[in-house]
N, C-alpha and C. Protein backbone atom coordinates (compact mmCIF):
# COMPACT_ATOMS: atom_id res chain seq x y z
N UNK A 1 -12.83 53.43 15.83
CA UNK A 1 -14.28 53.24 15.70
C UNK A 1 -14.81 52.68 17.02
N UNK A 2 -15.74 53.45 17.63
CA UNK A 2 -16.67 53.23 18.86
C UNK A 2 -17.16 52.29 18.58
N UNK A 3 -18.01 51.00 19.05
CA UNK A 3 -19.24 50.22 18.61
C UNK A 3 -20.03 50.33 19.90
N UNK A 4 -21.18 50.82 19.22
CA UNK A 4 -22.42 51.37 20.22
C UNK A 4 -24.02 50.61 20.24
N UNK A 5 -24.38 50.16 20.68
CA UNK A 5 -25.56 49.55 20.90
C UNK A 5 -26.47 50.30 20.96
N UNK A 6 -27.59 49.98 20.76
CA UNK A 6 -29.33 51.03 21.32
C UNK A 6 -30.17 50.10 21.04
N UNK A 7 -31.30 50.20 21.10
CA UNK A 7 -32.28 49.68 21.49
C UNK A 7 -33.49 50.35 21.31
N UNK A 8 -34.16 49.54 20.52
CA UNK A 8 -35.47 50.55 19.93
C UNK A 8 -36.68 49.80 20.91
N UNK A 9 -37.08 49.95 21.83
CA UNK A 9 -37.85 49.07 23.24
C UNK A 9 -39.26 49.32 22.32
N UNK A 10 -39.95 48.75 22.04
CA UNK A 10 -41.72 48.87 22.12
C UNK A 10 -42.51 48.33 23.13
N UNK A 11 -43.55 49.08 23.21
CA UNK A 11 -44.29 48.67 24.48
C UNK A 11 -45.66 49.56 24.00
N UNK A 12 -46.84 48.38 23.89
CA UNK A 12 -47.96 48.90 23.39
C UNK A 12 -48.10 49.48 22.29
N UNK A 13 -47.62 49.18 21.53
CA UNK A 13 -47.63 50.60 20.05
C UNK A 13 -46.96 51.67 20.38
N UNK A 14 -46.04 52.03 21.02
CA UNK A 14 -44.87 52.89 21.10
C UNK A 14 -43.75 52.34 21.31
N UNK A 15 -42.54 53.71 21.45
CA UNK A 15 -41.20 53.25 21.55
C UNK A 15 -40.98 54.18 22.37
N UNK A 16 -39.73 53.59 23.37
CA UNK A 16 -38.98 54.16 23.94
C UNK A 16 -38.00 55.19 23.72
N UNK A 17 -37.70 56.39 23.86
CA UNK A 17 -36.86 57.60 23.21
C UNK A 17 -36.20 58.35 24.12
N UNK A 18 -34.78 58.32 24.48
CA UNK A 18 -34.47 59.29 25.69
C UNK A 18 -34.18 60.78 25.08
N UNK A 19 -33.70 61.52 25.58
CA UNK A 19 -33.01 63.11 25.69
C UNK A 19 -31.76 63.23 26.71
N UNK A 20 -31.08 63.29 25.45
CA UNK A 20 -29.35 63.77 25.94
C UNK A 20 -29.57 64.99 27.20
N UNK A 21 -28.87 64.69 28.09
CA UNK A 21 -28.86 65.87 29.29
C UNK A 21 -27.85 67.04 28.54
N UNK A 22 -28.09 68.45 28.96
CA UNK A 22 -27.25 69.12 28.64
C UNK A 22 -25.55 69.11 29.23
N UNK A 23 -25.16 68.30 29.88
CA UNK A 23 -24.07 67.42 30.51
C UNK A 23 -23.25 66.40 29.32
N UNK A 24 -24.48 65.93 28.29
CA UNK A 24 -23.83 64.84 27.31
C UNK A 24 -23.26 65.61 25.94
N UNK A 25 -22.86 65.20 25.16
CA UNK A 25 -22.38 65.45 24.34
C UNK A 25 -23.57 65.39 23.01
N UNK A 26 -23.56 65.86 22.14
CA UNK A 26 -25.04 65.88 21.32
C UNK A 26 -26.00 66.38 22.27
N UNK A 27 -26.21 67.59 23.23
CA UNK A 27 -26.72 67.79 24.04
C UNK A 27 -28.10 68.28 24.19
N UNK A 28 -29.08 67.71 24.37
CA UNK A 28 -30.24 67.50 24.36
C UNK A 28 -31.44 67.21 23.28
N UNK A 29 -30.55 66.17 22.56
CA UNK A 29 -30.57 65.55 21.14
C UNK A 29 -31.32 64.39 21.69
N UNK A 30 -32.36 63.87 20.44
CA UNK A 30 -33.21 62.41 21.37
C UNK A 30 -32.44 61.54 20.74
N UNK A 31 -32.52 60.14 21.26
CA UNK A 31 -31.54 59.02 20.52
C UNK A 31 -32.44 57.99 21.27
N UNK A 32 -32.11 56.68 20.63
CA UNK A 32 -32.58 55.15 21.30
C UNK A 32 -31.34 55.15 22.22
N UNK A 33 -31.62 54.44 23.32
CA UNK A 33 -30.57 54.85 24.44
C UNK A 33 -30.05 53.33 24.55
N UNK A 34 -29.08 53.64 24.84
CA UNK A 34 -27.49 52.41 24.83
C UNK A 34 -26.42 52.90 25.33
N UNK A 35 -25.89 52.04 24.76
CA UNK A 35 -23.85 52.26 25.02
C UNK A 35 -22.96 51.63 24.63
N UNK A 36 -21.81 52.03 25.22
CA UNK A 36 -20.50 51.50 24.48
C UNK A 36 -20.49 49.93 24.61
N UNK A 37 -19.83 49.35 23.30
CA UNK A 37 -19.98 47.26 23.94
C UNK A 37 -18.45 47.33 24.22
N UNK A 38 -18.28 46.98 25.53
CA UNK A 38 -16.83 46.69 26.66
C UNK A 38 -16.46 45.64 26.09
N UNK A 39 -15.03 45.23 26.03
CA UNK A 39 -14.28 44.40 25.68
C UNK A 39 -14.90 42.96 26.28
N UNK A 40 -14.82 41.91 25.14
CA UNK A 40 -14.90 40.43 25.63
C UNK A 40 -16.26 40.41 25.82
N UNK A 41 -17.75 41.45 25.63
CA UNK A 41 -19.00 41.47 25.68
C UNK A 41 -19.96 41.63 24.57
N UNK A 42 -20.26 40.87 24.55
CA UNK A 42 -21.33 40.33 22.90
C UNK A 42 -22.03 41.72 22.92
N UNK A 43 -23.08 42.00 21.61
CA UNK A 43 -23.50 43.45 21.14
C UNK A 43 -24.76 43.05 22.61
N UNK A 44 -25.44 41.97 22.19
CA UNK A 44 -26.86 41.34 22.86
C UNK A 44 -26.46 41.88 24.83
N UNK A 45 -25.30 41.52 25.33
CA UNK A 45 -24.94 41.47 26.51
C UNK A 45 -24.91 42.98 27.02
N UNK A 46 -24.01 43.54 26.03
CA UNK A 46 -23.85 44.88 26.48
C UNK A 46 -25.38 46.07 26.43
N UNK A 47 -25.79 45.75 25.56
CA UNK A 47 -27.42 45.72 25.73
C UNK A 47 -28.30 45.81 26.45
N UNK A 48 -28.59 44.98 27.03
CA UNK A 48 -29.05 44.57 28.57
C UNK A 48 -28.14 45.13 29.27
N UNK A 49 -27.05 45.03 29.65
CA UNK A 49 -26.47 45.66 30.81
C UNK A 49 -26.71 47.36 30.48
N UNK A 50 -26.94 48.16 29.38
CA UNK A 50 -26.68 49.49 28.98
C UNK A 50 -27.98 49.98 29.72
N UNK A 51 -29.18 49.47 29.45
CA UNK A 51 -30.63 49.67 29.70
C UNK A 51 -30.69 49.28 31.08
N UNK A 52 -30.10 48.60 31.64
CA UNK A 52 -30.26 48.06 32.96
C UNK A 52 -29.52 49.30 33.58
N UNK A 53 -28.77 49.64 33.24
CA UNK A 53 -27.65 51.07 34.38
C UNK A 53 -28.55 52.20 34.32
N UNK A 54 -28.81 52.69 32.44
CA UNK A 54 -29.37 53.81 32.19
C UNK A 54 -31.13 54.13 32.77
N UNK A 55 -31.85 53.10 32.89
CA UNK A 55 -33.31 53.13 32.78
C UNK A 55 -33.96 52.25 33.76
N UNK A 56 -32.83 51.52 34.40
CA UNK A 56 -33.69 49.99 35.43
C UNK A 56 -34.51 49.75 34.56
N UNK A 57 -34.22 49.25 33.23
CA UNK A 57 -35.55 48.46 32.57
C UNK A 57 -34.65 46.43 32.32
N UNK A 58 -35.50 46.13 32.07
CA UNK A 58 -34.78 44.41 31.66
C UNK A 58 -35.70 44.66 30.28
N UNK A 59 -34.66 44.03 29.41
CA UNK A 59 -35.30 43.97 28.22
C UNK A 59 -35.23 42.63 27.41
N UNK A 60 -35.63 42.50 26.18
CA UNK A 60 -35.06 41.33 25.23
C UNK A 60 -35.01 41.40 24.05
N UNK A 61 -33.82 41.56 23.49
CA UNK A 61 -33.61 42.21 22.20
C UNK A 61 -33.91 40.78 21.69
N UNK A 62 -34.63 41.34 20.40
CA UNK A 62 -34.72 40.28 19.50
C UNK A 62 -34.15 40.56 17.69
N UNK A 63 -34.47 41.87 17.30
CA UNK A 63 -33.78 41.33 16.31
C UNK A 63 -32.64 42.76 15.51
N UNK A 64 -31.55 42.26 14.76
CA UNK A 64 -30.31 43.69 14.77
C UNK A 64 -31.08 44.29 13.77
N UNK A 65 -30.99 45.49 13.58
CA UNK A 65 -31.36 46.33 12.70
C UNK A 65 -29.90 47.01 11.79
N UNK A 66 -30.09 47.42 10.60
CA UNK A 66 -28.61 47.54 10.34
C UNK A 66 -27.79 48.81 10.71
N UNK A 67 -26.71 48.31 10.72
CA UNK A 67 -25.68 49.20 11.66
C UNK A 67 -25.72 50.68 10.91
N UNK A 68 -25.04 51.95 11.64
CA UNK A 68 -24.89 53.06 10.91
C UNK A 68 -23.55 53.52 11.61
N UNK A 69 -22.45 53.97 10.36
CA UNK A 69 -21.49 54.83 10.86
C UNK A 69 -21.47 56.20 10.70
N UNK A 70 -21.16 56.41 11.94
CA UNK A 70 -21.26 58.15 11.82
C UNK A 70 -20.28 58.63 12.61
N UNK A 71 -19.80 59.92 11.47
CA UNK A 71 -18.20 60.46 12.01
C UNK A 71 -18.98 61.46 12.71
N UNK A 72 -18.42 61.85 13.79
CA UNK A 72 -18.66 63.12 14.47
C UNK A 72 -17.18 63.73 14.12
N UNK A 73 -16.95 65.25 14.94
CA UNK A 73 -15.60 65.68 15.26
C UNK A 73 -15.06 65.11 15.90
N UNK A 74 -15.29 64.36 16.66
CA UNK A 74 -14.02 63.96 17.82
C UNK A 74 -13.82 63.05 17.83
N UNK A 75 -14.94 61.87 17.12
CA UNK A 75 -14.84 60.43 16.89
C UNK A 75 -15.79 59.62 16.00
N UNK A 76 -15.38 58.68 16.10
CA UNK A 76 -16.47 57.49 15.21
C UNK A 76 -17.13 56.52 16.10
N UNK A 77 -18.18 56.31 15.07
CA UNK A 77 -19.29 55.30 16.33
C UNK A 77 -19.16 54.05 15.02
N UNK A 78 -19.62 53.53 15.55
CA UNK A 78 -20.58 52.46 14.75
C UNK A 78 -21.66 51.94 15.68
N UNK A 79 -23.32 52.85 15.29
CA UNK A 79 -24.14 52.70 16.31
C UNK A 79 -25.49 50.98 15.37
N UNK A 80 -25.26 50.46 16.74
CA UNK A 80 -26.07 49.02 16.31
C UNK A 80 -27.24 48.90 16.88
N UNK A 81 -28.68 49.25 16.05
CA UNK A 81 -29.81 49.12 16.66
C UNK A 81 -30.36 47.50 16.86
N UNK A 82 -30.83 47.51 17.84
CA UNK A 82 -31.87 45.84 17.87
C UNK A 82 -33.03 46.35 18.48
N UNK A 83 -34.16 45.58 17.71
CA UNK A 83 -35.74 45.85 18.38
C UNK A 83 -35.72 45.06 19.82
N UNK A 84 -36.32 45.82 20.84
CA UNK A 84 -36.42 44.52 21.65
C UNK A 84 -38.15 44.87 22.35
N UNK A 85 -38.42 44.16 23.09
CA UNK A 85 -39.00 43.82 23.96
C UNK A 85 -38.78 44.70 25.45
N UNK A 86 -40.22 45.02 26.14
CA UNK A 86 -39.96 45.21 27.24
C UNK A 86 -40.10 44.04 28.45
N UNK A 87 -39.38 43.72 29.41
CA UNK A 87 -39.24 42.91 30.22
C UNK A 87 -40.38 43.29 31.15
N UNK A 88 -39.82 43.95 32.30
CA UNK A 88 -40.07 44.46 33.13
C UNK A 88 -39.01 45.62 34.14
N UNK A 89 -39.51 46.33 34.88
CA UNK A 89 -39.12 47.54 35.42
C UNK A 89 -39.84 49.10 35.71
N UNK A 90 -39.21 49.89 36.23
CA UNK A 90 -39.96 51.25 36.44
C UNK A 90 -38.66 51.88 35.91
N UNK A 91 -39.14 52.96 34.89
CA UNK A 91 -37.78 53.75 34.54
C UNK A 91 -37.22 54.83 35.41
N UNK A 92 -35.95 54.57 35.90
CA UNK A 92 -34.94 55.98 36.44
C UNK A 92 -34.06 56.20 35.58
N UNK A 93 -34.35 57.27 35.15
CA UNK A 93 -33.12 58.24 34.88
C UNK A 93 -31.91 58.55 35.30
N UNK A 94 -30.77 57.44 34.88
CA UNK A 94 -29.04 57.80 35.67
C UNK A 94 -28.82 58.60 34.64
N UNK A 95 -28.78 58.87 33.36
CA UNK A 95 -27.63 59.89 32.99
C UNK A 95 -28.55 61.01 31.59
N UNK A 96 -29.61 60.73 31.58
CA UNK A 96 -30.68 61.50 30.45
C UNK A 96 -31.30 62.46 31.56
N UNK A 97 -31.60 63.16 30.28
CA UNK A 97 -32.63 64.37 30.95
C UNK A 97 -34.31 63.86 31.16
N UNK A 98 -34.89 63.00 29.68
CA UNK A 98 -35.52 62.91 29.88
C UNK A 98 -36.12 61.69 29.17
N UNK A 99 -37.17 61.06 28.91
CA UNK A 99 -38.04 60.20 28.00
C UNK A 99 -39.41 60.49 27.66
N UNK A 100 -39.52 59.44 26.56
CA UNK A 100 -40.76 59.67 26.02
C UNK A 100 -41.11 58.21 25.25
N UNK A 101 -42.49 57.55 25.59
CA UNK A 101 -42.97 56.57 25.00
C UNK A 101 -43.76 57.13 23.83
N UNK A 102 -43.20 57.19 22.49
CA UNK A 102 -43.39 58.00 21.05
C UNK A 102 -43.87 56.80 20.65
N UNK A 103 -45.26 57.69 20.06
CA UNK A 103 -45.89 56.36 18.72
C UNK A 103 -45.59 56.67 17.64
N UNK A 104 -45.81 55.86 16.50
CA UNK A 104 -44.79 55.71 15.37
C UNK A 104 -44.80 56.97 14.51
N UNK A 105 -46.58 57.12 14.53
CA UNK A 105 -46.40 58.86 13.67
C UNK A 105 -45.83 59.96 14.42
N UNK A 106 -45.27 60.19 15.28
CA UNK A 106 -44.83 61.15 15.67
C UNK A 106 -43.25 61.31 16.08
N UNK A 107 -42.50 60.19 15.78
CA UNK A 107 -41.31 59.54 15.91
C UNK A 107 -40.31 59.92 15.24
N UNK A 108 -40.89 60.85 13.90
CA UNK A 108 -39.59 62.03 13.52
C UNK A 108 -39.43 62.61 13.70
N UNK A 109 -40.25 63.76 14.27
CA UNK A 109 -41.10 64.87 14.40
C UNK A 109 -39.49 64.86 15.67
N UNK A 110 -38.91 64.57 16.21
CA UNK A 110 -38.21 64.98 17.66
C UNK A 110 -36.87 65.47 16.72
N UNK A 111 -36.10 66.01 17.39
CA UNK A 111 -34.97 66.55 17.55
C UNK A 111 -33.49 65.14 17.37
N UNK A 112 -33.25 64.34 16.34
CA UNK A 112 -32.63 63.49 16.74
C UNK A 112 -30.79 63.54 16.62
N UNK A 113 -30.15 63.00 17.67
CA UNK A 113 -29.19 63.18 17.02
C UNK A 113 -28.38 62.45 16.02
N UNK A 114 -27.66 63.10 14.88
CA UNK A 114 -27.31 62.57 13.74
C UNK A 114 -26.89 61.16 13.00
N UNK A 115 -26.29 60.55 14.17
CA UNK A 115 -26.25 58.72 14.16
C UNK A 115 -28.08 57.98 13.87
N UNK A 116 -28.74 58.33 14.84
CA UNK A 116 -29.60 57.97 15.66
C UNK A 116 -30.92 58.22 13.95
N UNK A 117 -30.60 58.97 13.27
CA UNK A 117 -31.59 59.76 11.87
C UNK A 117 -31.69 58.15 11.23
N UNK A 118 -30.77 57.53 10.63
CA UNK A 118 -31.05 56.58 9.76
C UNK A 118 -31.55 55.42 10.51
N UNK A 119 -31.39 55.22 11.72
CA UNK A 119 -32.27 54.21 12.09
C UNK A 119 -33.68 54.45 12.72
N UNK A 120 -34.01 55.83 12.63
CA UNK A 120 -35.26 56.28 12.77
C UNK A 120 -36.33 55.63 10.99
N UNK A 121 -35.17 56.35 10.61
CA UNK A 121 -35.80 55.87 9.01
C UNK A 121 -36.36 54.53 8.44
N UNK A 122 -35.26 53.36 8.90
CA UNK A 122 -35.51 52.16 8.78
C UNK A 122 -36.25 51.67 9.56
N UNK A 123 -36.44 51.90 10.70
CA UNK A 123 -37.43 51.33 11.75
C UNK A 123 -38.86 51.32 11.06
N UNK A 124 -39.37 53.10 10.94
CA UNK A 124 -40.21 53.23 10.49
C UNK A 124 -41.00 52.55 9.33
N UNK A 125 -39.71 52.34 8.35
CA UNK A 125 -40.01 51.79 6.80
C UNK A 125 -40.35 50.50 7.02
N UNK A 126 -39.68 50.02 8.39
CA UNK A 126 -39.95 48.24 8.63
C UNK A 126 -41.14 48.57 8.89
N UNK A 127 -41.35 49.31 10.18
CA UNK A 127 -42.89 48.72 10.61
C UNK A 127 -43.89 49.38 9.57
N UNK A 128 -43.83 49.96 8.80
CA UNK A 128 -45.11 50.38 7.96
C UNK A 128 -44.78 49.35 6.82
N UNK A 129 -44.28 48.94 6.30
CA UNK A 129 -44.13 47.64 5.52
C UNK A 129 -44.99 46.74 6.00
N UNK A 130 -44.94 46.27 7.66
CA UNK A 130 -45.93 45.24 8.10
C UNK A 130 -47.08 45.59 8.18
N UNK A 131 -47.13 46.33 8.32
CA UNK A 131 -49.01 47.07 8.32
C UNK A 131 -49.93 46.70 7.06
């Protein structure tokens, strides 16, 4: 079992959403963008460092959302969402094709890949709960 981090970023009444390059695996599938948590590195740490490589963004996660396991063919994840905060930064693109700052009604509507579905779901259900 993988354990994978992401990060659901808001900023202004949207969220942050990348696109798998045709290079990645799930290939050109949208997902909250993260990564693998490296040995001896808290979920929160690896976090920040994932967004910091992938996007030059600084962020601040604040709170976990619940985990989802999902078997692919070749392996297992266990992908761990947290809401965070945007810090500061300008986004580059190291390993996505592309992004998109998605507001909430239009946030299913994308192409997602299959881990990435149930925490689309819950996000949503949270924030329209607060409304």
């Amino acid at each position: 079992m993988i354990k994978v981090v992401c990060a659901i970023i808001e900023n202004e009444g949207t969220v942050l959403i990348t696109q798998r390059s045709s290079r990645m695996a799930q290939p050109l599938l949208w997902e909250f963008p993260g990564g693998k948590v490296e040995v001896g590195e808290s979920e929160v740490e690896a976090l920040i460092r994932e967004i910091q490589e992938e996007l030059n963004l600084l962020i601040v996660p604040r709170e976990r959302l619940t985990p989802v396991l999902h078997y692919y063919s070749s392996r297992a994840i266990e992908l761990i969402p947290y809401t965070c905060s945007l810090q500061n930064g300008n986004i580059l693109l190291a390993e996505h094709q592309a992004y998109s700052w998605a507001s909430l009604d239009v946030l299913a509507n994308y192409s997602w890949c299959p881990a990435d579905i149930p925490i689309v779901e819950e996000y949503l259900h949270l924030k329209r709960s607060q409304l």
